[in-house]
N, C-alpha and C. Protein backbone atom coordinates (compact mmCIF):
# COMPACT_ATOMS: atom_id res chain seq x y z
N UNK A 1 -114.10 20.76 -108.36
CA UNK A 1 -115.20 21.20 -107.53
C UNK A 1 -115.01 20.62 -106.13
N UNK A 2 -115.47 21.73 -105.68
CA UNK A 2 -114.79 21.36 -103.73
C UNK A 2 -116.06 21.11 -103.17
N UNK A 3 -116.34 20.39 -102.35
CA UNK A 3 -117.68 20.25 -101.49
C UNK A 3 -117.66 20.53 -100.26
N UNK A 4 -116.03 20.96 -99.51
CA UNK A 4 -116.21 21.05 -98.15
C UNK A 4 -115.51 22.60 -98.46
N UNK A 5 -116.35 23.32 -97.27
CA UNK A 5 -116.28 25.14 -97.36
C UNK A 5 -114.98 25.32 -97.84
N UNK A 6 -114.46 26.39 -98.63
CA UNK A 6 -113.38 27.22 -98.39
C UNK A 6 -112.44 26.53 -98.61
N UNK A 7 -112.33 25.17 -99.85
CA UNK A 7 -111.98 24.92 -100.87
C UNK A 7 -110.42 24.08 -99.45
N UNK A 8 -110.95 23.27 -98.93
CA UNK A 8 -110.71 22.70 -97.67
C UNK A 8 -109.66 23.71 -96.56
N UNK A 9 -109.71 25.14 -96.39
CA UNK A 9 -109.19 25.69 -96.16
C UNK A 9 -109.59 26.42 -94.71
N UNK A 10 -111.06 26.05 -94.14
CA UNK A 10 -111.50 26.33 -93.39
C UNK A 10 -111.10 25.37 -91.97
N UNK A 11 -111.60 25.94 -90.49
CA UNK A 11 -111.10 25.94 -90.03
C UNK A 11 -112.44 24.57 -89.50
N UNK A 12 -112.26 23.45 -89.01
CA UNK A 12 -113.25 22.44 -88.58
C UNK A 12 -114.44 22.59 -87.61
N UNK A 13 -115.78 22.70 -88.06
CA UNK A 13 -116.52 23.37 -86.86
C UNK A 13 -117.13 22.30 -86.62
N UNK A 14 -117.73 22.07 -85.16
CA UNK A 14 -119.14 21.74 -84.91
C UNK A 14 -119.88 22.01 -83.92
N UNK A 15 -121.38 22.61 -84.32
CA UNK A 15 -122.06 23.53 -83.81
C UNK A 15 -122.05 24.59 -83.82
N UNK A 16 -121.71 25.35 -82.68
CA UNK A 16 -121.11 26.79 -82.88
C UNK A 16 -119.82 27.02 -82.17
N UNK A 17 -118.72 25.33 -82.07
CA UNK A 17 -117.32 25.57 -81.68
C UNK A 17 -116.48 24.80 -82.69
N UNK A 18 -115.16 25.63 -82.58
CA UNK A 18 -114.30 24.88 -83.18
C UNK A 18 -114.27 23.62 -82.82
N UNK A 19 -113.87 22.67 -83.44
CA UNK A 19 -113.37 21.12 -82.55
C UNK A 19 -112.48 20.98 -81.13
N UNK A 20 -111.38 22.01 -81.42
CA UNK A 20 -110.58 22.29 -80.20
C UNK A 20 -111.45 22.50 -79.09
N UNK A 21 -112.08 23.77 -79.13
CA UNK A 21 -112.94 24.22 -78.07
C UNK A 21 -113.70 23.33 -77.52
N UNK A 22 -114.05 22.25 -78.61
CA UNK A 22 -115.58 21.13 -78.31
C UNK A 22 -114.38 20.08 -77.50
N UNK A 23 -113.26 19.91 -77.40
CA UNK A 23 -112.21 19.09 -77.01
C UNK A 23 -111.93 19.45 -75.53
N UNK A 24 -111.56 20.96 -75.28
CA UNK A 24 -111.59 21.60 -74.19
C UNK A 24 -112.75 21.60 -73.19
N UNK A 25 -113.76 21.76 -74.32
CA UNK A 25 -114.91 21.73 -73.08
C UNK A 25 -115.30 20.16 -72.69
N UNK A 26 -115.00 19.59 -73.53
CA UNK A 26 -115.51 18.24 -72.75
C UNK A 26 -114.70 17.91 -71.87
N UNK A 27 -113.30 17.76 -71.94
CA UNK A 27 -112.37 17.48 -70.85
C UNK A 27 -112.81 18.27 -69.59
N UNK A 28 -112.98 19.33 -69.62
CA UNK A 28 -113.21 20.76 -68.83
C UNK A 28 -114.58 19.71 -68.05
N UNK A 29 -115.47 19.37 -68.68
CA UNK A 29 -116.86 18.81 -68.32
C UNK A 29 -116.56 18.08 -67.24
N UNK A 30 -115.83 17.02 -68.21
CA UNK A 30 -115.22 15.83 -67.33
C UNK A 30 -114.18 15.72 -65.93
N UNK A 31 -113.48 16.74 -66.27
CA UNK A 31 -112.78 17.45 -64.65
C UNK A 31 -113.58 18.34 -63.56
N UNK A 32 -114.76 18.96 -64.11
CA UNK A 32 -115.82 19.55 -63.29
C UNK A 32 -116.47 18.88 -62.40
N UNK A 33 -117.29 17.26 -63.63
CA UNK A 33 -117.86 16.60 -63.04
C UNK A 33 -117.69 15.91 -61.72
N UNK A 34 -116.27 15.37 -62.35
CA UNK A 34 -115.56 14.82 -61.24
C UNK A 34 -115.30 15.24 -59.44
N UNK A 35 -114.49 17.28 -59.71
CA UNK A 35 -114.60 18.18 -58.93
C UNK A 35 -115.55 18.19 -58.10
N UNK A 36 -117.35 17.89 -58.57
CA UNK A 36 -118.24 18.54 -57.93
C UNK A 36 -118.61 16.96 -57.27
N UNK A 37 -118.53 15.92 -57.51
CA UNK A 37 -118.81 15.41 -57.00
C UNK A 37 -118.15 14.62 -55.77
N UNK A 38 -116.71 14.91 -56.05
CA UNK A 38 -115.96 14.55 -55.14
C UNK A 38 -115.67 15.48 -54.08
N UNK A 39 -115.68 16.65 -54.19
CA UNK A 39 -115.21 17.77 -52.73
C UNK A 39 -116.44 18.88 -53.24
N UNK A 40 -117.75 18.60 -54.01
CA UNK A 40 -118.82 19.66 -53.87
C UNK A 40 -118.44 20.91 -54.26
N UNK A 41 -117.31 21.18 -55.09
CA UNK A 41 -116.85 22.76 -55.60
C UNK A 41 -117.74 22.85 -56.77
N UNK A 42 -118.54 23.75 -57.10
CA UNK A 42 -118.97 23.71 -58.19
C UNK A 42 -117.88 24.60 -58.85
N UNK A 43 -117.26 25.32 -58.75
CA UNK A 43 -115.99 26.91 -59.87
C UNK A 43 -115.97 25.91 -60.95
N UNK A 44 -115.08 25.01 -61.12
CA UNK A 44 -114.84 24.29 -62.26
C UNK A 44 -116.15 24.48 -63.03
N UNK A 45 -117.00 23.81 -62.84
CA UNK A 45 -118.14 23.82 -64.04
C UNK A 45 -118.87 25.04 -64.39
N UNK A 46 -118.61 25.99 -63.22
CA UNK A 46 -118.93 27.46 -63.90
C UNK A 46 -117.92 27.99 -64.90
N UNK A 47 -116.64 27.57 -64.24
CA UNK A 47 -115.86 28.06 -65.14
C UNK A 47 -115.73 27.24 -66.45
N UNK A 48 -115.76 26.36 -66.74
CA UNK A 48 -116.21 25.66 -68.17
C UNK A 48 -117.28 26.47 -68.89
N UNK A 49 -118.41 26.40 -68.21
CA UNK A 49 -119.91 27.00 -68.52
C UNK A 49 -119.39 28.44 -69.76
N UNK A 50 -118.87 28.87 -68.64
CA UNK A 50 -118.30 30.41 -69.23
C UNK A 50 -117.31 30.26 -70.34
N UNK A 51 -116.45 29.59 -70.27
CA UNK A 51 -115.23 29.34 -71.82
C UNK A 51 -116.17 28.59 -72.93
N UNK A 52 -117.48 27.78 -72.43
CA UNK A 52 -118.05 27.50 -73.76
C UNK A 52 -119.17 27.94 -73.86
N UNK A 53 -119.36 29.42 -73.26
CA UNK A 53 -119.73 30.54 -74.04
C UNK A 53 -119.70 31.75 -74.75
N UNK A 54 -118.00 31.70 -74.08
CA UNK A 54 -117.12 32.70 -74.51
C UNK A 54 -116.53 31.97 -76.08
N UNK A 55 -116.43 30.67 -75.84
CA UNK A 55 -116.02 30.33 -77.13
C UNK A 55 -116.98 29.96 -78.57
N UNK A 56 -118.11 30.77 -78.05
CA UNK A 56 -119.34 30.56 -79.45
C UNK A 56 -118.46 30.88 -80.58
N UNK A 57 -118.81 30.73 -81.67
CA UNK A 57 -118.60 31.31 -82.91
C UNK A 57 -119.37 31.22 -83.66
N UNK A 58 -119.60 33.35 -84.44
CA UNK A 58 -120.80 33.40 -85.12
C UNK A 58 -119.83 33.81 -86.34
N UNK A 59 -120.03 33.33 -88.03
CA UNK A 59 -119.45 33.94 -88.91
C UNK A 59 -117.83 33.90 -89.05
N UNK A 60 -116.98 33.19 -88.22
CA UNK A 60 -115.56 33.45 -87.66
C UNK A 60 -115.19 33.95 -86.43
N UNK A 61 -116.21 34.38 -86.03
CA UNK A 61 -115.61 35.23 -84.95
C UNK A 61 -116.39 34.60 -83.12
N UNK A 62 -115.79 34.60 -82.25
CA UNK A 62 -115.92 34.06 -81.09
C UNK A 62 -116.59 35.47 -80.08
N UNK A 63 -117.36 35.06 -79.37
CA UNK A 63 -117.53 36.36 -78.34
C UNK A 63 -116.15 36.89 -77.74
N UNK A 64 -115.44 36.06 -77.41
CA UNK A 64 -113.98 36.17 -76.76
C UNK A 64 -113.23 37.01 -77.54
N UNK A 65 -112.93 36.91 -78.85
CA UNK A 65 -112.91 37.39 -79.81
C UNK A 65 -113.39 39.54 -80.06
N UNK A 66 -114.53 39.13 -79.59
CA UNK A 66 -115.32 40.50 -79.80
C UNK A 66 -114.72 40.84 -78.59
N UNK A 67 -114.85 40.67 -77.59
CA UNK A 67 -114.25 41.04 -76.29
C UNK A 67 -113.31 42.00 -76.32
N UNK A 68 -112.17 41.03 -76.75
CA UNK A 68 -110.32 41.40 -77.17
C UNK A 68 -110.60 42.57 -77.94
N UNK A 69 -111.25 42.57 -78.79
CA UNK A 69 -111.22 43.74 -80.18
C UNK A 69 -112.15 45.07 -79.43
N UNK A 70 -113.06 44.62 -78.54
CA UNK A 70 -113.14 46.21 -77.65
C UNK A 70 -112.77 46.54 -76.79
N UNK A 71 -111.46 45.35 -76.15
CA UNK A 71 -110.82 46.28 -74.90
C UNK A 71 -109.61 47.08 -75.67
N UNK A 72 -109.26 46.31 -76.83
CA UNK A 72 -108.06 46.88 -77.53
C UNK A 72 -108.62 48.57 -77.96
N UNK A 73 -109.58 48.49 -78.45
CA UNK A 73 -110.03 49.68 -79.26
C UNK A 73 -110.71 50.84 -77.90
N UNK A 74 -111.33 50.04 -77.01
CA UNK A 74 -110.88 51.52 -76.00
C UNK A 74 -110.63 51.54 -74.98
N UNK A 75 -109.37 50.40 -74.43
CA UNK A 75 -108.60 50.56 -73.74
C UNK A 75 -107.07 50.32 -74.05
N UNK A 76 -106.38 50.01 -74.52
CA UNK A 76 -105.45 48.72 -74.81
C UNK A 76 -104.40 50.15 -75.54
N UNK A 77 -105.06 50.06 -76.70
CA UNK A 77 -104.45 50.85 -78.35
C UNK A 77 -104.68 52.10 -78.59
N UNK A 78 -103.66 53.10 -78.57
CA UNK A 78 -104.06 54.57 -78.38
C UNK A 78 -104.92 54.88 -79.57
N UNK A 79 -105.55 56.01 -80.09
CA UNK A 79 -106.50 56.05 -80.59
C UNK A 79 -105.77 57.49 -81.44
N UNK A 80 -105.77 57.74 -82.69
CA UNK A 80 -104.77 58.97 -83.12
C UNK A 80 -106.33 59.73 -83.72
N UNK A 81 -106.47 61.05 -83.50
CA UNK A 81 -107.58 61.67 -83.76
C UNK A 81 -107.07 63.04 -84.70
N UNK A 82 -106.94 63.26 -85.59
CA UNK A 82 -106.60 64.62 -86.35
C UNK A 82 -107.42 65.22 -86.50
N UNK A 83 -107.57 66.46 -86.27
CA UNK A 83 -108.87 67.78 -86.39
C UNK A 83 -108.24 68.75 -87.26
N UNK A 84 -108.99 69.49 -88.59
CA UNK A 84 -108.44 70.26 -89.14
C UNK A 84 -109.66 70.77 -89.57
N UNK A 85 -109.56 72.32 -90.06
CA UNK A 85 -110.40 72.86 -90.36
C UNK A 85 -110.72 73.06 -92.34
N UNK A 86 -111.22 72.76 -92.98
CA UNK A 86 -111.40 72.71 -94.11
C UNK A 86 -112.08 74.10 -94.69
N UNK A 87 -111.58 74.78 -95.90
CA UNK A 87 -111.81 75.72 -96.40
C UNK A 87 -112.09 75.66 -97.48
């Protein structure tokens, strides 16, 4: 009997990010912080802001994620359509 999800096969979360992501964004935090206070740029911390919201995850799946899978599907990946008439 396994007690941790998916029979330890899952991927490490906390909250609603992977660990990586929670790794990224803090560094990301910590180079922002720094950024804005030393030369007043805020981009860095917007741009953090945005990768750790792009990097939610609901169920497996990341907004970033959903993103990729609808530019592929109607832009990216041709789309094959067959029409036939049935009798």
């Amino acid at each position: 009997m396994y007690i941790y999800p998916d029979n330890l096969s899952a991927k490490a979360t906390l909250w609603l990010w992977e660990l990586r992501d929670i790794g990224i964004i803090g560094v990301g935090l910590l180079l922002s912080v720094l950024a804005l206070t030393q030369t007043g740029i805020a981009l860095p911390l917007v741009l953090t802001a945005v990768f750790a919201f792009l990097t939610i995850r609901h169920e497996g799946t990341s907004i970033l994620d959903f993103i990729r899978y609808a530019a592929a599907f109607l832009l990216t990946r041709q789309q094959y359509y067959e029409w036939r008439l049935d009798s």
